[in-house]
Protein backbone atom coordinates (compact mmCIF):
# COMPACT_ATOMS: atom_id res chain seq x y z
CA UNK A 1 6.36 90.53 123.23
CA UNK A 2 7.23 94.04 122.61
CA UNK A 3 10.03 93.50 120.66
CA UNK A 4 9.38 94.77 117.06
CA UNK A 5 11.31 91.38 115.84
CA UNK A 6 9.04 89.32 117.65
CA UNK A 7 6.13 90.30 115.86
CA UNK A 8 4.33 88.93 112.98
CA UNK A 9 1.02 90.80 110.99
CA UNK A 10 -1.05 89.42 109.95
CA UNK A 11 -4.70 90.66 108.06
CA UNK A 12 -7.90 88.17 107.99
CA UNK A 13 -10.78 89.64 105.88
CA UNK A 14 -14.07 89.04 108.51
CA UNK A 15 -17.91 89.57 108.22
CA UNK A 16 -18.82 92.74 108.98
CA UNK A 17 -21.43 91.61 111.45
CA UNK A 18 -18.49 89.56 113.55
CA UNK A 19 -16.37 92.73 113.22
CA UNK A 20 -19.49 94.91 114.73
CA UNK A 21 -20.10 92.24 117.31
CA UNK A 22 -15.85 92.48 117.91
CA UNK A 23 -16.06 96.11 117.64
CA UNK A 24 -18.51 96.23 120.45
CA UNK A 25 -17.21 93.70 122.76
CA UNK A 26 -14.31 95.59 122.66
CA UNK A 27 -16.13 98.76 123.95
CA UNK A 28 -18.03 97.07 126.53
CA UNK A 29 -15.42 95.28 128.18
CA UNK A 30 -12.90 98.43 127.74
CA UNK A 31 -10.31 96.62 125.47
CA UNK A 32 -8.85 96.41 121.86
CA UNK A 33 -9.78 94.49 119.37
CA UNK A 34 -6.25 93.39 119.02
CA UNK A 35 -6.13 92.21 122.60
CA UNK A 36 -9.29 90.40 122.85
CA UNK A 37 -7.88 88.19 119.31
CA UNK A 38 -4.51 87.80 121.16
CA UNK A 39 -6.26 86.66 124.29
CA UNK A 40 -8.46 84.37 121.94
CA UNK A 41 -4.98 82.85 120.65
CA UNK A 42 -3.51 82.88 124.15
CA UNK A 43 -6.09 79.31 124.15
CA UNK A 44 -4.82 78.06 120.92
CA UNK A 45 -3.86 74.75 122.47
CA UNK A 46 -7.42 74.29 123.81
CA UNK A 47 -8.47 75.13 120.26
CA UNK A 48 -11.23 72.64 118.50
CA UNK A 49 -8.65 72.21 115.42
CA UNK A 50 -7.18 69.05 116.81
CA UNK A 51 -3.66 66.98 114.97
CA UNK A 52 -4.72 64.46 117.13
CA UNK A 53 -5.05 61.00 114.88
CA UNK A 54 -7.72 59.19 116.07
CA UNK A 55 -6.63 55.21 116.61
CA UNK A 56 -8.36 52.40 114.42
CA UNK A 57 -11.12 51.73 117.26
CA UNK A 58 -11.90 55.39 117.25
CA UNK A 59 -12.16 55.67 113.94
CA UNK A 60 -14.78 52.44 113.36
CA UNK A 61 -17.19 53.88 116.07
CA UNK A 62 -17.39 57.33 114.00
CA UNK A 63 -17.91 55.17 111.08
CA UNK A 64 -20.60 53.21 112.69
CA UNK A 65 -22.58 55.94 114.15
CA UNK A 66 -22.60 57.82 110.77
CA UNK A 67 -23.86 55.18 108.92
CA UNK A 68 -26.03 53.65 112.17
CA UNK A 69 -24.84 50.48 112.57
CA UNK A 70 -24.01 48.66 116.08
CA UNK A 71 -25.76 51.36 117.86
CA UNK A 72 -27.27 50.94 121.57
CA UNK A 73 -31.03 52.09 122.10
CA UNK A 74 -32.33 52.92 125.48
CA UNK A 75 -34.89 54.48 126.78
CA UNK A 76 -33.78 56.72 129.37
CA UNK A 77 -30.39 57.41 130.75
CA UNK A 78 -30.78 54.84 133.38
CA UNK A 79 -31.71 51.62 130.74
CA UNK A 80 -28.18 53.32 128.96
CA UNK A 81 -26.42 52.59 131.20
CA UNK A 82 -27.10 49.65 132.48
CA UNK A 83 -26.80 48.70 128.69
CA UNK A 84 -23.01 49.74 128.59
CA UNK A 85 -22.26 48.26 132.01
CA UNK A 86 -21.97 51.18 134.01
């Protein structure tokens, strides 16, 4: 990845707290702030952005729970469970 052609740049405008916070990481752990971002993006496939399409079943539960319907009460974890067949 040394290769000047296999570079991009690229410049994100931060808060100045998170670039303090960065800033200091950096110092603790001995490292750049360049390298800790490109070990952040090393996980980008782990990342919480997901293109994952939910499927239609999916997609009803969310629905339900956000506007409460068909939900399951219990009282403890136990009663839960027991509820769902588990």
């Amino acid at each position: 990845m040394n290769k000047k052609n296999e570079l991009s740049r690229i410049s994100v405008d931060i808060p100045k707290i998170k670039h303090k916070r960065l800033k200091k990481l950096a110092a603790d752990l001995g490292l750049s702030m360049r390298q800790i971002i490109l070990d952040a993006l090393e996980s980008i496939d782990e990342c919480r952005y997901s293109t994952h399409i939910p499927n239609e079943e999916t997609i009803q539960a969310i629905k339900d729970a956000k506007e409460k319907k068909n939900l399951i009460e219990a009282k403890d974890i136990e009663d839960l469970f027991n509820k769902l067949g588990l």
